[in-house]
Protein backbone atom coordinates (compact mmCIF):
# COMPACT_ATOMS: atom_id res chain seq x y z
CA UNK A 1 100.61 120.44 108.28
CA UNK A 2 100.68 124.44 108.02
CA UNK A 3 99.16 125.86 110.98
CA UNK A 4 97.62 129.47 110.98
CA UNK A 5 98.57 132.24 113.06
CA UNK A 6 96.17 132.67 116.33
CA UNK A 7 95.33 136.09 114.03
CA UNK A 8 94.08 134.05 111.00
CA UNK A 9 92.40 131.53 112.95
CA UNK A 10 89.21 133.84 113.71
CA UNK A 11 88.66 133.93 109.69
CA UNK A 12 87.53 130.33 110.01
CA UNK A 13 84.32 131.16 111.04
CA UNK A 14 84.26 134.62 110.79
CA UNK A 15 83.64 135.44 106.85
CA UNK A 16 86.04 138.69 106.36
CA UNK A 17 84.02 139.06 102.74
CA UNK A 18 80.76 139.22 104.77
CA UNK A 19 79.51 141.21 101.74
CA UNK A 20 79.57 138.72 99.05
CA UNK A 21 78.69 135.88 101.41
CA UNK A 22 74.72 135.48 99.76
CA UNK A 23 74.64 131.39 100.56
CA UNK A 24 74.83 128.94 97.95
CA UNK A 25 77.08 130.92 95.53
CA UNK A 26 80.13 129.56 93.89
CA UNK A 27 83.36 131.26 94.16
CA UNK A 28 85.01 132.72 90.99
CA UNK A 29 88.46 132.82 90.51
CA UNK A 30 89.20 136.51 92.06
CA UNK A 31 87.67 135.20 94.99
CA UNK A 32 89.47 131.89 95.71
CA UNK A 33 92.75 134.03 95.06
CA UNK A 34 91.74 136.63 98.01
CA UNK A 35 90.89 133.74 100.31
CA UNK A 36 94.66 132.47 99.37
CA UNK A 37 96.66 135.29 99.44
CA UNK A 38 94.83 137.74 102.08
CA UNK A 39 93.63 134.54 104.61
CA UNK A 40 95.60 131.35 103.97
CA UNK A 41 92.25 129.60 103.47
CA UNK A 42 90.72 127.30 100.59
CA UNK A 43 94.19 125.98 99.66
CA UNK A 44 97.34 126.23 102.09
CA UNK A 45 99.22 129.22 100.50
CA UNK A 46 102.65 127.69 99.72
CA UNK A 47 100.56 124.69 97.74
CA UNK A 48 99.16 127.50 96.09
CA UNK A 49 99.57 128.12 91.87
CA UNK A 50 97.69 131.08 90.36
CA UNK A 51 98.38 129.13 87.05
CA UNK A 52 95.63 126.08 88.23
CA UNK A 53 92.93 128.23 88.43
CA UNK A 54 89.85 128.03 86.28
CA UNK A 55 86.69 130.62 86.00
CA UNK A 56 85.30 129.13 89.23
CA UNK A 57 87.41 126.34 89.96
CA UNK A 58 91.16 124.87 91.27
CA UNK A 59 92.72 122.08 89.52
CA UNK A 60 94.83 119.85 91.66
CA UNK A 61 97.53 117.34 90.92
CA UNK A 62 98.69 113.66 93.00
CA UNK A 63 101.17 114.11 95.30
CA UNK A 64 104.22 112.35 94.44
CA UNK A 65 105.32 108.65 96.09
CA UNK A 66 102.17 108.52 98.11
CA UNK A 67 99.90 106.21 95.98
CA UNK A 68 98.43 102.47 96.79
CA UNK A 69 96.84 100.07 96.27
CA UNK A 70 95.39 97.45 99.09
CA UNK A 71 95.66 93.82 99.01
CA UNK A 72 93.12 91.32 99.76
CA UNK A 73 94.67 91.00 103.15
CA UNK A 74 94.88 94.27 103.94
CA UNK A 75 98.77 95.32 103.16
CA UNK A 76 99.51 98.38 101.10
CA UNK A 77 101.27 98.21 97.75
CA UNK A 78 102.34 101.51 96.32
CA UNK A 79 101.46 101.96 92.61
CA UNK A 80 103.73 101.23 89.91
CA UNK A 81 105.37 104.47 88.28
CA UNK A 82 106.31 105.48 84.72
CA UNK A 83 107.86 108.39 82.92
CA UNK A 84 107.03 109.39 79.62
CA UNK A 85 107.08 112.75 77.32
CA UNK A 86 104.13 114.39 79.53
CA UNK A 87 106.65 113.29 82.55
CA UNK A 88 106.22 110.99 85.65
CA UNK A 89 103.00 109.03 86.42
CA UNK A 90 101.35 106.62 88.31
CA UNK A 91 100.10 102.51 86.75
CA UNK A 92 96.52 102.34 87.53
CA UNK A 93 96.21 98.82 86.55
CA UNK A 94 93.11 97.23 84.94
CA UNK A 95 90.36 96.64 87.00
CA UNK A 96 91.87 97.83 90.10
CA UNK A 97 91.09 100.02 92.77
CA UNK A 98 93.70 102.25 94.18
CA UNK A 99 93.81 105.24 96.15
CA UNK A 100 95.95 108.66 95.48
CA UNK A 101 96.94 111.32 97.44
CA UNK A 102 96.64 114.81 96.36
CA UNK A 103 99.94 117.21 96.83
CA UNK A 104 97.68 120.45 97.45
CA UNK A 105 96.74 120.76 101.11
CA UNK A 106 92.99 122.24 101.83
CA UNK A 107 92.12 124.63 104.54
CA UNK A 108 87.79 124.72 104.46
CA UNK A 109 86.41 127.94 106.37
CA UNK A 110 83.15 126.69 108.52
CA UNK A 111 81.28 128.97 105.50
CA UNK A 112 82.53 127.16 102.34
CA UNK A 113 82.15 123.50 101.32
CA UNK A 114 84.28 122.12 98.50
CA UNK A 115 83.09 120.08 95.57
CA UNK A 116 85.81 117.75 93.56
CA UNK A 117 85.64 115.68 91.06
CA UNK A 118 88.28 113.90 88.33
CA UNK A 119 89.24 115.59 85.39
CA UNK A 120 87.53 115.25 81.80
CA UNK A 121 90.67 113.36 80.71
CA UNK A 122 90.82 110.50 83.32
CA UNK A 123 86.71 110.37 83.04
CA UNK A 124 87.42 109.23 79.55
CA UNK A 125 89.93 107.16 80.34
CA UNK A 126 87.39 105.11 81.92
CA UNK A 127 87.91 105.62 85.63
CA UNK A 128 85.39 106.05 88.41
CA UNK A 129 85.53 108.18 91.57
CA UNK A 130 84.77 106.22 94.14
CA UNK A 131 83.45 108.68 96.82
CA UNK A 132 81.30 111.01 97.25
CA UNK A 133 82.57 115.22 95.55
CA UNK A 134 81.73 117.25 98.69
CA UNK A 135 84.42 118.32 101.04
CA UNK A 136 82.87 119.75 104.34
CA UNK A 137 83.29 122.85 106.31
CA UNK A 138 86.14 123.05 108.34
CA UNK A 139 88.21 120.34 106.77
CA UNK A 140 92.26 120.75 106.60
CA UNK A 141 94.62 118.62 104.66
CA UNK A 142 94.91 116.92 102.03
CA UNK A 143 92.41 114.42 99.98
CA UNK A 144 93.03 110.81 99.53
CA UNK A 145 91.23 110.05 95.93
CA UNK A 146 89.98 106.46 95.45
CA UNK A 147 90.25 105.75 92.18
CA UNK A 148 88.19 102.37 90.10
CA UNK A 149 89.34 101.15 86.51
CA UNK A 150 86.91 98.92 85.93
CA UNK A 151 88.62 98.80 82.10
CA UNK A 152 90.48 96.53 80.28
CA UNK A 153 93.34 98.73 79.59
CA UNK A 154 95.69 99.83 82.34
CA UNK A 155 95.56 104.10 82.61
CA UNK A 156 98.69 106.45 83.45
CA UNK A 157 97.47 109.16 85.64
CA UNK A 158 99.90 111.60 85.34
CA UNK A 159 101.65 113.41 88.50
CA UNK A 160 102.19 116.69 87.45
CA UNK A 161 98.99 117.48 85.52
CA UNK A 162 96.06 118.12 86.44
CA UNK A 163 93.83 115.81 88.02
CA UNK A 164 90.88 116.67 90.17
CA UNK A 165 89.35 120.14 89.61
CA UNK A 166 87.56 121.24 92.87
CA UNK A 167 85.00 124.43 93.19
CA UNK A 168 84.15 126.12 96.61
CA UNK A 169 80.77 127.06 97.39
CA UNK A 170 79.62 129.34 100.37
CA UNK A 171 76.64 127.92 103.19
CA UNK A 172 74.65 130.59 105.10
CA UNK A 173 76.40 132.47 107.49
CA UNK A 174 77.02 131.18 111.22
CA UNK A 175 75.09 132.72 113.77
CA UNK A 176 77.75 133.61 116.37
CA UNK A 177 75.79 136.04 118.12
CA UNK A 178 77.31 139.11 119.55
CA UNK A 179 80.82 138.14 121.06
CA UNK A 180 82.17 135.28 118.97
CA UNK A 181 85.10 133.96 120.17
CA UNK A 182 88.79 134.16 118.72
CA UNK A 183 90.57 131.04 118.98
CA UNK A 184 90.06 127.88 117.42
CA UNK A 185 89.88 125.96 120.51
CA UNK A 186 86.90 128.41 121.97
CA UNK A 187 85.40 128.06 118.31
CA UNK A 188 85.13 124.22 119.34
CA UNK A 189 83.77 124.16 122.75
CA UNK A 190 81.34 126.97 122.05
CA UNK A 191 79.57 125.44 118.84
CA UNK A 192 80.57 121.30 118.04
CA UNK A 193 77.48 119.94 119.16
CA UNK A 194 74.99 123.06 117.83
CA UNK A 195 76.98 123.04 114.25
CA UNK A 196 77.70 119.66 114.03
CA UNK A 197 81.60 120.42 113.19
CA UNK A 198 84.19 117.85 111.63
CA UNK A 199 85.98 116.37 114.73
CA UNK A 200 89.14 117.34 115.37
CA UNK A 201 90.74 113.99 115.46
CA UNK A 202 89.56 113.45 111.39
CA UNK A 203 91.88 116.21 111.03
CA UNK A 204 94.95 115.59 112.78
CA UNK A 205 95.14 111.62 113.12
CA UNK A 206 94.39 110.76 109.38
CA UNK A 207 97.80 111.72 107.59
CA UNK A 208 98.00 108.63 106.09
CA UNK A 209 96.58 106.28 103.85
CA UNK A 210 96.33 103.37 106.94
CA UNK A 211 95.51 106.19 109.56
CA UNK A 212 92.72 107.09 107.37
CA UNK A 213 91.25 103.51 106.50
CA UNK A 214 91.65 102.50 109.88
CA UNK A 215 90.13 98.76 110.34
CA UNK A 216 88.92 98.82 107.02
CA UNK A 217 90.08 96.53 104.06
CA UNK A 218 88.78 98.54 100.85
CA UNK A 219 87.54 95.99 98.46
CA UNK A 220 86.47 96.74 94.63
CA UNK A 221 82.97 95.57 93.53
CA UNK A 222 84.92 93.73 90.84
CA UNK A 223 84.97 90.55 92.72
CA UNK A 224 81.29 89.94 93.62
CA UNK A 225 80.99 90.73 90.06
CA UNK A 226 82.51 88.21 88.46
CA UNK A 227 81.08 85.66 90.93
CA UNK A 228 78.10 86.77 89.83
CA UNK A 229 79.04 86.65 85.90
CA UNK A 230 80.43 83.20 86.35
CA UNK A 231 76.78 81.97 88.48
CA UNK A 232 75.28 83.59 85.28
CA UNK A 233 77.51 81.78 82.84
CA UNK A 234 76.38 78.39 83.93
CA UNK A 235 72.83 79.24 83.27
CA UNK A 236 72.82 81.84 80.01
CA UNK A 237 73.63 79.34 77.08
CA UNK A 238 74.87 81.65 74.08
CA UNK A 239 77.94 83.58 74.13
CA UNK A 240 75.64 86.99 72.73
CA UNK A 241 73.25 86.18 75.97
CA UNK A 242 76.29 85.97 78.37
CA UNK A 243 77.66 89.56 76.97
CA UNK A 244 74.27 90.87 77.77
CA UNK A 245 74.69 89.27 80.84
CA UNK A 246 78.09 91.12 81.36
CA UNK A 247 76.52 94.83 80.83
CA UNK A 248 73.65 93.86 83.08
CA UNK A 249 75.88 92.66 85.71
CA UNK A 250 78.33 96.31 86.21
CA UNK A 251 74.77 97.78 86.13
CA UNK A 252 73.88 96.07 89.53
CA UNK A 253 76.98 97.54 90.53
CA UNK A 254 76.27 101.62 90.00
CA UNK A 255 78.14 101.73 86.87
CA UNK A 256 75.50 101.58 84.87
CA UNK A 257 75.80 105.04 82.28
CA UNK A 258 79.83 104.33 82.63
CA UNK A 259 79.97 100.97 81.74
CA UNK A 260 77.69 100.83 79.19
CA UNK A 261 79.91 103.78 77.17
CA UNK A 262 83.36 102.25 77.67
CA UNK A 263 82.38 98.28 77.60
CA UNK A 264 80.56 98.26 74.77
CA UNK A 265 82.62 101.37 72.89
CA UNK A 266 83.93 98.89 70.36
CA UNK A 267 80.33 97.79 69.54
CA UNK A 268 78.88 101.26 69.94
CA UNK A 269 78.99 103.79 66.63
CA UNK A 270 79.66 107.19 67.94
CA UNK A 271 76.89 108.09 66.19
CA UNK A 272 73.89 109.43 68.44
CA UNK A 273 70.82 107.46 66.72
CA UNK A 274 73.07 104.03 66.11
CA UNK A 275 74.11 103.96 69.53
CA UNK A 276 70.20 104.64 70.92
CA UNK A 277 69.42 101.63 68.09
CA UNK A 278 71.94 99.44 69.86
CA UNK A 279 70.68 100.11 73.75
CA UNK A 280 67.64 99.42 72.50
CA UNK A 281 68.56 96.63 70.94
CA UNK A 282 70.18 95.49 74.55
CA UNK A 283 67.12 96.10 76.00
CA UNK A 284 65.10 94.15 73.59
CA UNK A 285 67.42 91.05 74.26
CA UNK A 286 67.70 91.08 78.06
CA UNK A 287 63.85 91.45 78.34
CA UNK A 288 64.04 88.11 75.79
CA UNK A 289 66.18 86.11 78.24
CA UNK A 290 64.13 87.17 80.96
CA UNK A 291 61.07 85.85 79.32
CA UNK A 292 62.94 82.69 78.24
CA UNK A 293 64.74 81.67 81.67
CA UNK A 294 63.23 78.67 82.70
CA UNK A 295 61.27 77.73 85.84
CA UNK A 296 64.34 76.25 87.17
CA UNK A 297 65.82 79.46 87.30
CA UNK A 298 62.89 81.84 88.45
CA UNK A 299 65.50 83.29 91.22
CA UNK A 300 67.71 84.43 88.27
CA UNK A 301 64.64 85.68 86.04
CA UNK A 302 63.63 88.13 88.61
CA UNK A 303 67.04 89.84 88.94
CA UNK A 304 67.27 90.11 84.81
CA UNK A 305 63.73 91.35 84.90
CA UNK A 306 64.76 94.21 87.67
CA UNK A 307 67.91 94.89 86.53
CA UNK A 308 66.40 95.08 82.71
CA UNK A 309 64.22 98.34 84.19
CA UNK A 310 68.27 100.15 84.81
CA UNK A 311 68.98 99.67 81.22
CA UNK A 312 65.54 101.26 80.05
CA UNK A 313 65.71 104.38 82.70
CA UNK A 314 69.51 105.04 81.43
CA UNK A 315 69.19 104.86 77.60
CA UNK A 316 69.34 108.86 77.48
CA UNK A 317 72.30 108.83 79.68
CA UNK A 318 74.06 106.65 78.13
CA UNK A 319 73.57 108.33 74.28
CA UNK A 320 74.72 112.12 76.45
CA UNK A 321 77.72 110.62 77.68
CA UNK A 322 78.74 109.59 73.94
CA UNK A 323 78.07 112.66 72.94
CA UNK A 324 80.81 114.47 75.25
CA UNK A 325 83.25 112.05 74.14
CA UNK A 326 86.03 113.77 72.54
CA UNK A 327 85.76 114.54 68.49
CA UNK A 328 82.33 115.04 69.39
CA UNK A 329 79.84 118.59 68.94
CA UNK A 330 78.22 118.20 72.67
CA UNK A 331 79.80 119.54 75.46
CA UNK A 332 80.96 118.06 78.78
CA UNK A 333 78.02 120.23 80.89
CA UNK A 334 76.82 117.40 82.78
CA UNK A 335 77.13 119.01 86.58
CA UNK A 336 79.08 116.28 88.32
CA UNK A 337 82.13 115.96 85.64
CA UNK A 338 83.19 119.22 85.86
CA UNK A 339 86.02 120.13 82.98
């Protein structure tokens, strides 16, 4: 990894745009460049392309030959590959759950936090990020993106485009008091415990994909799902009550607004009032089978009956996101799918 100079280090913590530095703002693209090019900081400077940056935001692309998927018992599969006319990409099969690794390399001052999230294009596509956008203060390398298609069509995520678009946004300035010090390792011993800093060893003993999981065998939710669609098969008796039965079921597994949109696309007009006829419709039926479910069942009546209350509380959510879809007159605005 790119180090800094001892010079540069003091810039990690010491803002040298003290001026600008009003807490909470986000950083427009003359800024990010001056953090680049004067500091080395944001993005490592030789990963750097004035040509991916937005009004107040960096697009990033995968890094090439570093992208898996994990089995069941624990090995690592890289991810098919493809070329095509928009050039080389990565197989992200059907409900699968892989992980990528961005190319760009990051390089957080203690001031900034970053916020990333997939591109409009890939959001679309139908898949999910499956972590959580902010990058904290102080971080340095590069991102590992996990990535769920919870579709029924495999998606080509393409290596040399763009794929997550990351903002920076400043924090409240660090009260050094009045001789902060000017090396990293000073930085550390001075103010871990009071600020609460990223260790040190998340930094330089997770550059790779195993380092980073560690112990842990990353599972999708897919599996517990279908369990839980085939417990619900045996007990549903119509095929229109088991499809229900599908839609409620990716709910209970936060995929609610997502699922809905790309699941039942093919049943879903892109018009604004069918598609609010149709949840409602949904809604209608589920709190039928809930009603219906026998005493037998009472166990499986209560989870229809809770779950039934997610489909009411993200009717408007679900009728936005149709609206962003491309073709149509709203915007993508909503705040965590940046364009």
């Amino acid at each position: 990894m790119p180090q800094l100079t001892p010079e540069q280090e003091r810039f990690l913590w010491d803002d040298p745009y003290p001026n600008q530095a009003n807490g909470g703002g986000v950083l427009q693209a003359t800024e990010i460049r001056d953090y680049v090019t004067n500091y080395n900081l944001l993005i490592d400077r030789d990963d750097f392309a004035a040509g991916k940056l937005k009004q107040a935001s960096y697009t990033m692309t995968p890094a090439s030959n570093d992208a898996w998927i994990v089995e069941k018992s624990g090995n690592q599969r890289r991810l098919e590959t493809g070329d095509g006319p928009e050039g080389p990409y990565y197989i992200v099969r059907r409900n699968s759950f892989v992980f990528i690794r961005l190319r760009q390399t990051l390089r957080l001052p203690f001031y900034i936090i970053g916020r990333h999230n997939l591109k409009i294009r890939y959001v679309y596509s139908g898949l999910l990020l499956g972590t959580g956008p902010q990058v904290d203060p102080g971080y340095e390398g590069q991102l590992w993106i996990p990535l769920h298609n919870f579709t029924d069509e495999d998606v080509n995520v393409y290596i040399n485009d763009s794929f997550v678009s990351i903002d920076f946004s400043r924090t409240l300035r660090l009260n050094l008091g009045a001789n902060p010090p000017t090396r990293l390792v000073d930085f550390y011993a001075a103010y871990k415990d009071d600020f609460k800093l990223i260790p040190r060893e998340k930094i330089e003993d997770r550059k790779t994909l195993r380092e980073y999981l560690g112990s842990t065998r990353p599972r999708s939710s897919l599996g517990p799902l279908v369990k839980s669609l085939q417990f619900m098969q045996r007990r549903f008796e119509t095929r229109q009550t088991i499809e229900i039965a599908v839609a409620i079921g990716l709910l209970s597994v936060g995929l609610a607004a997502a699922a809905l949109v790309f699941q039942l696309d093919r049943k879903i007009d892109a018009n604004r009032d069918t598609s609010g006829a149709r949840i409602k419709q949904i809604d209608d039926q589920v709190s039928r089978a809930a009603m219906t479910a026998t005493t037998k069942d009472s166990d499986l009546q209560g989870q229809v009956r809770e779950i039934s209350k997610d489909v009411a509380a993200l009717r408007e959510e679900v009728i936005n996101l149709k609206t962003q879809r491309p073709g149509n007159s709203g915007s993508p605005s909503a705040p965590k799918r940046r364009p």
